[in-house]
PDB file of N, CA and C in Angstrom:
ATOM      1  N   UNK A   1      24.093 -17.573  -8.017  1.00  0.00           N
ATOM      2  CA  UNK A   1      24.027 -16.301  -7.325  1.00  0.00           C
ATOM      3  C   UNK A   1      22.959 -15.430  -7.987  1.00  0.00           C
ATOM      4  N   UNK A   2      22.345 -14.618  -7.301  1.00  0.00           N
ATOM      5  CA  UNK A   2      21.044 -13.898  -7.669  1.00  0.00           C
ATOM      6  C   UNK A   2      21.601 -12.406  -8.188  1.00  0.00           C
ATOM      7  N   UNK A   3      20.832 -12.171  -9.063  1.00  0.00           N
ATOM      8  CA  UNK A   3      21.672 -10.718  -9.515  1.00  0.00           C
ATOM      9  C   UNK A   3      20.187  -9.927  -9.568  1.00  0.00           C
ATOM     10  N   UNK A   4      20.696  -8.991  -9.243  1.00  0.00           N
ATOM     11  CA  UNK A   4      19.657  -7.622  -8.835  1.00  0.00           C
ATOM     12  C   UNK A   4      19.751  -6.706  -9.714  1.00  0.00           C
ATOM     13  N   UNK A   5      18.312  -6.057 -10.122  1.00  0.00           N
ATOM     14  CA  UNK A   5      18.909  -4.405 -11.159  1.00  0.00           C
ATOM     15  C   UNK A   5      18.081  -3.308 -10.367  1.00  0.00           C
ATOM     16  N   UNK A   6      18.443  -2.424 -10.191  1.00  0.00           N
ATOM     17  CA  UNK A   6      16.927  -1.381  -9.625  1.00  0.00           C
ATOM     18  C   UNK A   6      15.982  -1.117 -11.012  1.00  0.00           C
ATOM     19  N   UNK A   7      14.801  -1.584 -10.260  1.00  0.00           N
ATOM     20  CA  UNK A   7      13.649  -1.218 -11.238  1.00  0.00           C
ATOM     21  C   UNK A   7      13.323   0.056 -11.929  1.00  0.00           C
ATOM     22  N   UNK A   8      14.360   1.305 -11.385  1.00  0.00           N
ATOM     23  CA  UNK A   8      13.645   2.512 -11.395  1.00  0.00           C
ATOM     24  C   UNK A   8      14.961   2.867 -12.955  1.00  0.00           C
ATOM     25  N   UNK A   9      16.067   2.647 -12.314  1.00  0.00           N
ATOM     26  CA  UNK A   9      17.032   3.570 -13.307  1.00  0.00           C
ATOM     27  C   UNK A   9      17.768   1.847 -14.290  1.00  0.00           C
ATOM     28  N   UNK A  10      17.543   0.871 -13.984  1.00  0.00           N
ATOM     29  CA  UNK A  10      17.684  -0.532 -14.202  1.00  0.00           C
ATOM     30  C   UNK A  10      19.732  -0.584 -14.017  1.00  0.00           C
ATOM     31  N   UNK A  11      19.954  -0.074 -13.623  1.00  0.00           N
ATOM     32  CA  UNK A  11      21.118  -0.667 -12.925  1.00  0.00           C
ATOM     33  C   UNK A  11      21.554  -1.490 -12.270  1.00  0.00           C
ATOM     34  N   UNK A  12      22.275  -2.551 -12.442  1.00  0.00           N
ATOM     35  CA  UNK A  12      22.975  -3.515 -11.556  1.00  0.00           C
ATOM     36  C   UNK A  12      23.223  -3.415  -9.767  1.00  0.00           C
ATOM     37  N   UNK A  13      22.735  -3.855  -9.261  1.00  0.00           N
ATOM     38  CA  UNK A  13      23.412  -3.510  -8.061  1.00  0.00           C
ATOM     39  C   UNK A  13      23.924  -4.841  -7.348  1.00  0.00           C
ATOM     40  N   UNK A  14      24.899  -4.438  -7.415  1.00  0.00           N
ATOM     41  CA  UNK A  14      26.272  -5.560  -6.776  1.00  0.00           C
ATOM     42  C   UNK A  14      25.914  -5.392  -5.209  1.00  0.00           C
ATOM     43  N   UNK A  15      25.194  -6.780  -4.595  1.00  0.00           N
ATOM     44  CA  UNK A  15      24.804  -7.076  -3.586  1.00  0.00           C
ATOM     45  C   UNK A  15      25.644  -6.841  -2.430  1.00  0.00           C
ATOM     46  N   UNK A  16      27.017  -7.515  -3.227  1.00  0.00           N
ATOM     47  CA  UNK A  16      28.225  -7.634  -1.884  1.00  0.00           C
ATOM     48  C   UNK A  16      28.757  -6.029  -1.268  1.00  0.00           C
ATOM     49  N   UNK A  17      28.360  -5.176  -1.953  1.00  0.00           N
ATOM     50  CA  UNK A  17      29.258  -3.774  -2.129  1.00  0.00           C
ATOM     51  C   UNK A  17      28.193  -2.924  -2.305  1.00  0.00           C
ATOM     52  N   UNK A  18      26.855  -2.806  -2.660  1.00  0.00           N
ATOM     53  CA  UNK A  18      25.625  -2.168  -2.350  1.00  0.00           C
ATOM     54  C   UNK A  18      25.038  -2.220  -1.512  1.00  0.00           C
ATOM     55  N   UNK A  19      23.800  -1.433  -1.544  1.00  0.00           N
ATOM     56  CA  UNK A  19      22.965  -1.966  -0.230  1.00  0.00           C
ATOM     57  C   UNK A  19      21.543  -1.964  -1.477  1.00  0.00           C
ATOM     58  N   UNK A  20      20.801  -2.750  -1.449  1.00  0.00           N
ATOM     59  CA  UNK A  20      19.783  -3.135  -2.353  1.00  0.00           C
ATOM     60  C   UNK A  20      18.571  -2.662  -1.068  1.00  0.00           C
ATOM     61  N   UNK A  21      17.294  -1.919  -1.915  1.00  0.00           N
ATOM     62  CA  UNK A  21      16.350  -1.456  -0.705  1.00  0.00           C
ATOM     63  C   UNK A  21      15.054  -1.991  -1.896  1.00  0.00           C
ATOM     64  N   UNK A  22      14.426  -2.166  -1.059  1.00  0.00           N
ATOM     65  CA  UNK A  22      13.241  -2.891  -1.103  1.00  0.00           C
ATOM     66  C   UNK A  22      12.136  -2.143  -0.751  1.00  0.00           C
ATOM     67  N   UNK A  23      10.825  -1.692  -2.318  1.00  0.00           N
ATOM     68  CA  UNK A  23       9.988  -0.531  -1.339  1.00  0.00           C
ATOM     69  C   UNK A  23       8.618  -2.054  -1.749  1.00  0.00           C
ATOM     70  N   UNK A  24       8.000  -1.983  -0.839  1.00  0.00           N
ATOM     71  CA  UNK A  24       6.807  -2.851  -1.277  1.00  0.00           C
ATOM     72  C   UNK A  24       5.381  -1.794  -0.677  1.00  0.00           C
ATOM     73  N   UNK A  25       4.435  -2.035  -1.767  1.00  0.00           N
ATOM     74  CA  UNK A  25       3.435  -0.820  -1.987  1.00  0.00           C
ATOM     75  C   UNK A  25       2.171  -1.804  -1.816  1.00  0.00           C
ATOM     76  N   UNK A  26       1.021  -1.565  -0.912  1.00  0.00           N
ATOM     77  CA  UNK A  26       0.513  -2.476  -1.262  1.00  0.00           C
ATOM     78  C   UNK A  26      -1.481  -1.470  -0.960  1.00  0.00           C
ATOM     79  N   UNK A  27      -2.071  -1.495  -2.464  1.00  0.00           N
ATOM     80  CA  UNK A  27      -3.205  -0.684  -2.728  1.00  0.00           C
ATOM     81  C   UNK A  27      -4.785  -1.398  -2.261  1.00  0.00           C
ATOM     82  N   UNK A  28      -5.319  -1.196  -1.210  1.00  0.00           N
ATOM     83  CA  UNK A  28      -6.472  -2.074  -0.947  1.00  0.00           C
ATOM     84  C   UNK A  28      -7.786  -0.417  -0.497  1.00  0.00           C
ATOM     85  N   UNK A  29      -8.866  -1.061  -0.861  1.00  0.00           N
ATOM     86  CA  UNK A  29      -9.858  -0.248  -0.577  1.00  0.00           C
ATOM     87  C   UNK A  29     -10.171  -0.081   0.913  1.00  0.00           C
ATOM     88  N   UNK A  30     -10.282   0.852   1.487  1.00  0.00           N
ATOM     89  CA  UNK A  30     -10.499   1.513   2.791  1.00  0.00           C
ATOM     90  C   UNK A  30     -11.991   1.788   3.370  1.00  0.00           C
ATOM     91  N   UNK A  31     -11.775   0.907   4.681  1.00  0.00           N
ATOM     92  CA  UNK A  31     -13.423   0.419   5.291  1.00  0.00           C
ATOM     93  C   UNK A  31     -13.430   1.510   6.290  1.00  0.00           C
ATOM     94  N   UNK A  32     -14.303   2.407   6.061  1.00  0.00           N
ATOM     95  CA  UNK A  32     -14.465   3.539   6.982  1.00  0.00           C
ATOM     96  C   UNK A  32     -15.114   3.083   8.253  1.00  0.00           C
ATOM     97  N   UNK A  33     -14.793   3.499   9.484  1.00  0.00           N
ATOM     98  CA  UNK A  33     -14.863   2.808  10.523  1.00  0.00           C
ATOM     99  C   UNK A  33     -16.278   3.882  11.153  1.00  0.00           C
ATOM    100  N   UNK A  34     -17.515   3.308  10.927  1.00  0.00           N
ATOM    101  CA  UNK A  34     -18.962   3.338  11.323  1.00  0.00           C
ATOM    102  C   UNK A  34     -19.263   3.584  12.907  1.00  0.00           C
ATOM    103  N   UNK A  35     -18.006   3.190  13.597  1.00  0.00           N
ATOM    104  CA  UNK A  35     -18.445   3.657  14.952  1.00  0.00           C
ATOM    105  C   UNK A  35     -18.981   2.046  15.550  1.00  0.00           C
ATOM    106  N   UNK A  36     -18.829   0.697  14.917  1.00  0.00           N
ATOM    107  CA  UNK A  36     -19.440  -0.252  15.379  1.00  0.00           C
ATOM    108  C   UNK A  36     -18.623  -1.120  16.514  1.00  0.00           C
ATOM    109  N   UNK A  37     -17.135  -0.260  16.571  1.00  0.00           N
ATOM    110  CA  UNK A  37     -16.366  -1.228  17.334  1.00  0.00           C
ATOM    111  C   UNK A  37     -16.031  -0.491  18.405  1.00  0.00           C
ATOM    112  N   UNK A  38     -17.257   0.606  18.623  1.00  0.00           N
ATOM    113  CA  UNK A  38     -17.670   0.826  20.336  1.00  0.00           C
ATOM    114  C   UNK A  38     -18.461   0.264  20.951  1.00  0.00           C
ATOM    115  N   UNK A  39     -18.350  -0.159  22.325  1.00  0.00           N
ATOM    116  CA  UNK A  39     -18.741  -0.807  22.742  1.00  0.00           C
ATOM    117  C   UNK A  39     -20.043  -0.579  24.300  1.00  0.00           C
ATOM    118  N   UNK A  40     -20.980  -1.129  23.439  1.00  0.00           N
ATOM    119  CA  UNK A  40     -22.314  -1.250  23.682  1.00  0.00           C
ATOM    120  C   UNK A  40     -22.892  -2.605  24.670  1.00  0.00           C
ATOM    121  N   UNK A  41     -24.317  -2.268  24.949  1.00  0.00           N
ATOM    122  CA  UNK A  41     -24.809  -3.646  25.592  1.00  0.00           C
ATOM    123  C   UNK A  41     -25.159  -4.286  24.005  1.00  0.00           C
ATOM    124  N   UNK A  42     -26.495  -3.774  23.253  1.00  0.00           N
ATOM    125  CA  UNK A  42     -26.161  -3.907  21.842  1.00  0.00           C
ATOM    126  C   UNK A  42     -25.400  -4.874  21.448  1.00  0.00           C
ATOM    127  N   UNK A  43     -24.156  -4.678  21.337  1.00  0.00           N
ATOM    128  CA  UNK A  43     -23.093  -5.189  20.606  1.00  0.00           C
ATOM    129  C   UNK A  43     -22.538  -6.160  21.743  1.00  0.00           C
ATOM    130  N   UNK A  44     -22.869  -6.247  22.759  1.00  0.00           N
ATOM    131  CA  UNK A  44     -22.317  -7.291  23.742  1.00  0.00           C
ATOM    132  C   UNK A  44     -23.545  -8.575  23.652  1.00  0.00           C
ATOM    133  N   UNK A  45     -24.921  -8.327  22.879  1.00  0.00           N
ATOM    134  CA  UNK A  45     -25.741  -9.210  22.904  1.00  0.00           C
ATOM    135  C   UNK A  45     -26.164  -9.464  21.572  1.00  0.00           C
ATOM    136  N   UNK A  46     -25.199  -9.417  20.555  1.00  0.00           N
ATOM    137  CA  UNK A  46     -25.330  -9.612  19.209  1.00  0.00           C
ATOM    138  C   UNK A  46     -24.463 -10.908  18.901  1.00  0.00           C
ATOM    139  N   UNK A  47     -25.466 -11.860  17.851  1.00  0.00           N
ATOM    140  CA  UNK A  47     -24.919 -12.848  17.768  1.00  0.00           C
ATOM    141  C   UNK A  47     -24.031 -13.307  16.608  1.00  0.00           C
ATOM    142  N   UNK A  48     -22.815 -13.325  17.108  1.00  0.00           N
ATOM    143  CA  UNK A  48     -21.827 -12.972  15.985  1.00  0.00           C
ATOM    144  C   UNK A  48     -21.505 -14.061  15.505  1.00  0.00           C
ATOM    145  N   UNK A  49     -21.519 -15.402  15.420  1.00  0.00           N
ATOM    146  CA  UNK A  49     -21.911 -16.176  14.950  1.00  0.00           C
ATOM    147  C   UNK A  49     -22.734 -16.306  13.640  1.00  0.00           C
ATOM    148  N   UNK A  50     -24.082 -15.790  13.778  1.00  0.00           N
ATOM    149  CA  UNK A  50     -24.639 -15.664  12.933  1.00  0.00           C
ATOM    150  C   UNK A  50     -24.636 -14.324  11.724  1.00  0.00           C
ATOM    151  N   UNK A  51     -23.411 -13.662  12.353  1.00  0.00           N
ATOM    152  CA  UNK A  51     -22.975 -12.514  11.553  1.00  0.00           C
ATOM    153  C   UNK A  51     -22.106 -13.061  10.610  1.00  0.00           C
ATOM    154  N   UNK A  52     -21.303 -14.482  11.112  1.00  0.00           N
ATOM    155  CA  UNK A  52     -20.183 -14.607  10.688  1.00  0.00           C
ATOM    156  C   UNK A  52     -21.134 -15.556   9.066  1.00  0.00           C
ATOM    157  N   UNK A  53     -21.389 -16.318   9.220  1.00  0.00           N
ATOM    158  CA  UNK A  53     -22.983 -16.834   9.031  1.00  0.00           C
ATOM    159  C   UNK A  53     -23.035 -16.289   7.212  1.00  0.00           C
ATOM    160  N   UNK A  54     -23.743 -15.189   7.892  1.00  0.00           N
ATOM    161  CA  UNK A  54     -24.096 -13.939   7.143  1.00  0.00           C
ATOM    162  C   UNK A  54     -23.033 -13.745   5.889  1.00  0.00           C
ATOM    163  N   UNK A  55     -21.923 -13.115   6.792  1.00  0.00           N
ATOM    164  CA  UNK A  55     -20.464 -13.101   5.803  1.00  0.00           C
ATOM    165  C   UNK A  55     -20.580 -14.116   4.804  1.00  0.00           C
ATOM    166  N   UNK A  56     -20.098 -15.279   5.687  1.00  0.00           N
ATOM    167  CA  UNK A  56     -19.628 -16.465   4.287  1.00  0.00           C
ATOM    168  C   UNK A  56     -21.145 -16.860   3.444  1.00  0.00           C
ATOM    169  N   UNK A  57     -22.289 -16.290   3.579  1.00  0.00           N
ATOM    170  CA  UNK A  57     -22.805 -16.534   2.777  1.00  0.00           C
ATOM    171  C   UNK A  57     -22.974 -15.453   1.287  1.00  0.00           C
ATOM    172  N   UNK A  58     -22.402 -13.920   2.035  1.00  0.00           N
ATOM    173  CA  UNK A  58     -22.755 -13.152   1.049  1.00  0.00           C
ATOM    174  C   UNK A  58     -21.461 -13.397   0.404  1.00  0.00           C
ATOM    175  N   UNK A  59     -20.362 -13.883   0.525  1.00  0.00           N
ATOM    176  CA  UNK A  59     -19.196 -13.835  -0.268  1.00  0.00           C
ATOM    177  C   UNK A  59     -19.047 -15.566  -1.265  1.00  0.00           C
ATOM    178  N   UNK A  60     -19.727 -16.605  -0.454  1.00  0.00           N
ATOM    179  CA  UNK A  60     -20.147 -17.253  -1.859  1.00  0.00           C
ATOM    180  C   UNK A  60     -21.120 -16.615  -2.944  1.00  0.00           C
ATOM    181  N   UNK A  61     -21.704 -15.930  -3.203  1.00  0.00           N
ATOM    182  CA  UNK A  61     -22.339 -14.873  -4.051  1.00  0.00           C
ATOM    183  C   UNK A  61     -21.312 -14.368  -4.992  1.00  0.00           C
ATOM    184  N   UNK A  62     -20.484 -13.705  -3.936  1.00  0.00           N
ATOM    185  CA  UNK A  62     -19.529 -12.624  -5.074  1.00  0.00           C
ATOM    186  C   UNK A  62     -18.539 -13.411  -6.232  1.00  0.00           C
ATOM    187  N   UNK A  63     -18.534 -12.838  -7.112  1.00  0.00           N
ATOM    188  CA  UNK A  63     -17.389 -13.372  -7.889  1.00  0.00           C
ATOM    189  C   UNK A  63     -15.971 -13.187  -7.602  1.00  0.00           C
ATOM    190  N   UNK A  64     -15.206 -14.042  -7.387  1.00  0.00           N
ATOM    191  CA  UNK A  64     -13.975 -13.718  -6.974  1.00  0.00           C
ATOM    192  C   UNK A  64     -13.375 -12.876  -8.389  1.00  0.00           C
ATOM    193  N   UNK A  65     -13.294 -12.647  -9.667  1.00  0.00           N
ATOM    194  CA  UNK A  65     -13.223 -11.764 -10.838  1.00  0.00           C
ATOM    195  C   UNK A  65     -13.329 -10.694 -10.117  1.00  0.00           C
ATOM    196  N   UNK A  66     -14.565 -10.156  -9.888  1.00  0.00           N
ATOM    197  CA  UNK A  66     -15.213  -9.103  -9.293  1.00  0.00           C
ATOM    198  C   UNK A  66     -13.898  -8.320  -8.298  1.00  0.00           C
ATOM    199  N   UNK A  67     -13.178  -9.212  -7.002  1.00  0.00           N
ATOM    200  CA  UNK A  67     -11.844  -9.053  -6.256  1.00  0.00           C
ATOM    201  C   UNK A  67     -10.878  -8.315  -6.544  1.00  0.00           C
ATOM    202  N   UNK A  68     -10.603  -9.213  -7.968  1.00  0.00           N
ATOM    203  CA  UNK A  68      -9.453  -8.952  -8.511  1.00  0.00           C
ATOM    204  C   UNK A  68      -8.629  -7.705  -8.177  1.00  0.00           C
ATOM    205  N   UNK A  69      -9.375  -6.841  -8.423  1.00  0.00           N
ATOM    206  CA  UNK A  69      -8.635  -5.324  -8.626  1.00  0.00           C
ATOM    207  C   UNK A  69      -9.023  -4.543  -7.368  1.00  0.00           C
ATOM    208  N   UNK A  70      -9.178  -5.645  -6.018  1.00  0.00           N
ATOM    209  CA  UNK A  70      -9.615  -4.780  -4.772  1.00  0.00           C
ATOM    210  C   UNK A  70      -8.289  -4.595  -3.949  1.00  0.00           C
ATOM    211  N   UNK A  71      -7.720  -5.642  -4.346  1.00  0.00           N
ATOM    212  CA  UNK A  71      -6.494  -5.753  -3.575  1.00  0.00           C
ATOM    213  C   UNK A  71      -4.852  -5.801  -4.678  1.00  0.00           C
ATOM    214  N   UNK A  72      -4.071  -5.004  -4.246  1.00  0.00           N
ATOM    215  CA  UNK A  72      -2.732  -4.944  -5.223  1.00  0.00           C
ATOM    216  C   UNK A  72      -1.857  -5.031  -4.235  1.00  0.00           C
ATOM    217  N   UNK A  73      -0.434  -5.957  -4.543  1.00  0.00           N
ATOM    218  CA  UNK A  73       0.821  -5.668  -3.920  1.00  0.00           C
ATOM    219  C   UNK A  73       1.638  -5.711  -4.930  1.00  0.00           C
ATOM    220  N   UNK A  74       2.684  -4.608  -5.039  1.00  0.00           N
ATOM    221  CA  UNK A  74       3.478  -4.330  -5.682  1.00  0.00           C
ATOM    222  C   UNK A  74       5.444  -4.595  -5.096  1.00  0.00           C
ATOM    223  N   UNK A  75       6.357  -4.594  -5.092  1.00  0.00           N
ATOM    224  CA  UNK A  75       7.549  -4.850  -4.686  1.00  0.00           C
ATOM    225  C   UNK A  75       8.784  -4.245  -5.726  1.00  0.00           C
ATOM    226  N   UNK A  76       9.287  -3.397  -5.364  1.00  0.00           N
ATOM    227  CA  UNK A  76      10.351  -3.142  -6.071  1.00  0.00           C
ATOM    228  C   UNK A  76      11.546  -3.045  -5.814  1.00  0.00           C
ATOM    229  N   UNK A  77      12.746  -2.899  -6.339  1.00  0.00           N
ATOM    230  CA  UNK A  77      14.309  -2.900  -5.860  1.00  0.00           C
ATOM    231  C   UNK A  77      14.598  -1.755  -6.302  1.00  0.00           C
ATOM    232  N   UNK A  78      15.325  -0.833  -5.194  1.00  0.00           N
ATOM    233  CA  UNK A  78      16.311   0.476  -5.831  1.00  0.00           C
ATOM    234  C   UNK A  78      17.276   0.341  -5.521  1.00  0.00           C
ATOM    235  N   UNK A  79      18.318   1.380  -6.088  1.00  0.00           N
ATOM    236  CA  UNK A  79      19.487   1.128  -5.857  1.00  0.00           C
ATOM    237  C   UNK A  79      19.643   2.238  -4.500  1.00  0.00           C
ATOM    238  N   UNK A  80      20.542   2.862  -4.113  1.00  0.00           N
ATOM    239  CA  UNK A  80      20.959   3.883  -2.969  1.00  0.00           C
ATOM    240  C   UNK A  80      20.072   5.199  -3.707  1.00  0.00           C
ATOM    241  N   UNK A  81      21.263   5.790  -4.928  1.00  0.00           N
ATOM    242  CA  UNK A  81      20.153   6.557  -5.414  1.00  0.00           C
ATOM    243  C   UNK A  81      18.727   7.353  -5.729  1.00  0.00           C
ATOM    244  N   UNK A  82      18.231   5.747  -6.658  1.00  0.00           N
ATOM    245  CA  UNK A  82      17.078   5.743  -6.548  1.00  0.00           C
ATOM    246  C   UNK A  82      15.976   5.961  -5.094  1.00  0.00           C
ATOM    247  N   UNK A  83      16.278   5.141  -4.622  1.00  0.00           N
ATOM    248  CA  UNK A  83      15.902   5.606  -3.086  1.00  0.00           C
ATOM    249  C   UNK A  83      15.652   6.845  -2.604  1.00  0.00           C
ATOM    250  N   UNK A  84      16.862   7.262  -2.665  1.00  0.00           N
ATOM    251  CA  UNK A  84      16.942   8.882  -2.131  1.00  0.00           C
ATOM    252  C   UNK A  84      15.668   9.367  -2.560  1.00  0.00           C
ATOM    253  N   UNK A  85      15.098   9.531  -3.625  1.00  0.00           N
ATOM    254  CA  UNK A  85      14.652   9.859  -4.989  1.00  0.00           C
ATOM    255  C   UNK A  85      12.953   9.231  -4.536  1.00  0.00           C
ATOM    256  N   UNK A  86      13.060   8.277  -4.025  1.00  0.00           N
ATOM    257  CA  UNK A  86      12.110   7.870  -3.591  1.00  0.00           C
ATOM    258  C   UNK A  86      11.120   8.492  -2.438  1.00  0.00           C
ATOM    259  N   UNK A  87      12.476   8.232  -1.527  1.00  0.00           N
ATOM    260  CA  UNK A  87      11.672   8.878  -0.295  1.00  0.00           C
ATOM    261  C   UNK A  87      11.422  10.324  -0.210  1.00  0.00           C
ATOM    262  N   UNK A  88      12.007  11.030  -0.841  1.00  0.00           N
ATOM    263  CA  UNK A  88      11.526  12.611  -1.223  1.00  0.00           C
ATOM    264  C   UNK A  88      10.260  12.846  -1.539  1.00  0.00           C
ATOM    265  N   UNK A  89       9.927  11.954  -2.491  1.00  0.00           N
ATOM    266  CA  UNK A  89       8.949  12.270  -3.431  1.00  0.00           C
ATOM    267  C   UNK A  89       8.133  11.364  -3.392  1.00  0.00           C
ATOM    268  N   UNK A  90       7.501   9.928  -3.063  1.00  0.00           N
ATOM    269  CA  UNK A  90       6.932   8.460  -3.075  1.00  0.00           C
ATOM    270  C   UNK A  90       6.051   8.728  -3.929  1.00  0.00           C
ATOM    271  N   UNK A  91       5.519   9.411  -4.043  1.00  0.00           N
ATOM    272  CA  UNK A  91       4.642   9.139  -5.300  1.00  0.00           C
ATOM    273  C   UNK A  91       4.889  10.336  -6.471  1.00  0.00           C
ATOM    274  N   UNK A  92       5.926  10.622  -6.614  1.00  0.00           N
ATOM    275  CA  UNK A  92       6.516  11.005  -8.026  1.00  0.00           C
ATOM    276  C   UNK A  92       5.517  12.396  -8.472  1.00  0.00           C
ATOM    277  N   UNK A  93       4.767  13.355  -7.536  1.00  0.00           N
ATOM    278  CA  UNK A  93       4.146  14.292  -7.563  1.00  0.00           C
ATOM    279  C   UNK A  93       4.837  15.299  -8.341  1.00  0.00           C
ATOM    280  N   UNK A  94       4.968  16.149  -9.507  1.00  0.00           N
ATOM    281  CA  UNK A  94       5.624  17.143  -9.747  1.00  0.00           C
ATOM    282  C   UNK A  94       5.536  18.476  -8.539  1.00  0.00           C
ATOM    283  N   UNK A  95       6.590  19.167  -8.345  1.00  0.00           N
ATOM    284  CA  UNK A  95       6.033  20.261  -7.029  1.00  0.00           C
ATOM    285  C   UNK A  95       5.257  21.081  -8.332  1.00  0.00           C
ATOM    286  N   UNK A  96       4.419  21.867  -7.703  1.00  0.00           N
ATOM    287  CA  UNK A  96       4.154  23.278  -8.298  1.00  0.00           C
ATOM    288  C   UNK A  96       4.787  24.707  -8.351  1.00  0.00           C
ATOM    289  N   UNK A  97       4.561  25.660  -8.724  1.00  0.00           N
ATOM    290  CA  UNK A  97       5.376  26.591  -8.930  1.00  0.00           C
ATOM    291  C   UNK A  97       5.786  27.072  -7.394  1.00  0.00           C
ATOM    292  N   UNK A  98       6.787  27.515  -7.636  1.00  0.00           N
ATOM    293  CA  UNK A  98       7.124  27.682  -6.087  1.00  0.00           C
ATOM    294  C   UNK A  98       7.433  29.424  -6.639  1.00  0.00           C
ATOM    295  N   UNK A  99       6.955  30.330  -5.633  1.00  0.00           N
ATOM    296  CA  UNK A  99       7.060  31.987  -6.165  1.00  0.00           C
ATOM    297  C   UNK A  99       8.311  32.560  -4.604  1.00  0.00           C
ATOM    298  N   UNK A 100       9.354  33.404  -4.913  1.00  0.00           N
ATOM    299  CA  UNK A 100      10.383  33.829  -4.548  1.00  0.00           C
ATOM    300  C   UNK A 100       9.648  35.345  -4.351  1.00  0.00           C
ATOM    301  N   UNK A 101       9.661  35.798  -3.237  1.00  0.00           N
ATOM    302  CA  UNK A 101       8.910  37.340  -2.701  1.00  0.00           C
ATOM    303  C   UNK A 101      10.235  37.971  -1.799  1.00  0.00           C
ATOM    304  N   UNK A 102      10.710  39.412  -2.395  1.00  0.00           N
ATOM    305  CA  UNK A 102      11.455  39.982  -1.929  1.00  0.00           C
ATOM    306  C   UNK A 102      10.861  40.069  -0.719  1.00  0.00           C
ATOM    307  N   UNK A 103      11.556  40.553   0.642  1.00  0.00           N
ATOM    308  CA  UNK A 103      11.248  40.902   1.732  1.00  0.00           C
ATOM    309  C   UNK A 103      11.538  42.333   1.879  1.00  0.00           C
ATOM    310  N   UNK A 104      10.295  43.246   1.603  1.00  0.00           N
ATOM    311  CA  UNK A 104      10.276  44.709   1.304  1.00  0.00           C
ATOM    312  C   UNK A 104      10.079  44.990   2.390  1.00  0.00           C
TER     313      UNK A 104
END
């Protein structure tokens, strides 16, 4: 039998009688969209083939090392709690001062 802890507060969580939640995070670099996947005569007479071509040749070049740190997936277990805790806040931001103004 598989035993579970939440990653956050490391507590046990008893599968049969919990509910175990699952956050999976996953960090990749963001391809700003250039406007190329409107559609043109241009782009209706471009030979994509030889684009594709293109691709696999510039990526035998690259070092896959180089990759490494382009792409992240992360996976974690919380308990109910934790969760809560989670979705409030997902990335654990402190708030800032929050100021209280009589209504004069």
């Amino acid at each position: 039998m598989l035993h579970y802890s939440c990653d956050v507060c490391k507590r046990p969580i008893k599968t049969g009688v919990e509910v175990r939640h699952v956050v999976k995070i996953e960090v990749f670099p963001a391809v700003e969209d250039d406007g190329a996947g409107q559609a043109t005569d241009e782009a209706d007479d471009a030979d994509h083939l030889e684009e594709m071509q293109e691709l696999l040749e510039r990526l035998d070049d690259v070092d896959l090392e180089d990759l490494d740190g382009a792409t992240r997936a992360f996976r974690f277990d919380l308990c109910e709690a934790c969760r809560q805790r989670f979705v409030r806040n997902p990335l654990g931001v402190k708030p800032g001062k929050y100021f209280d103004f009589s209504k004069n």
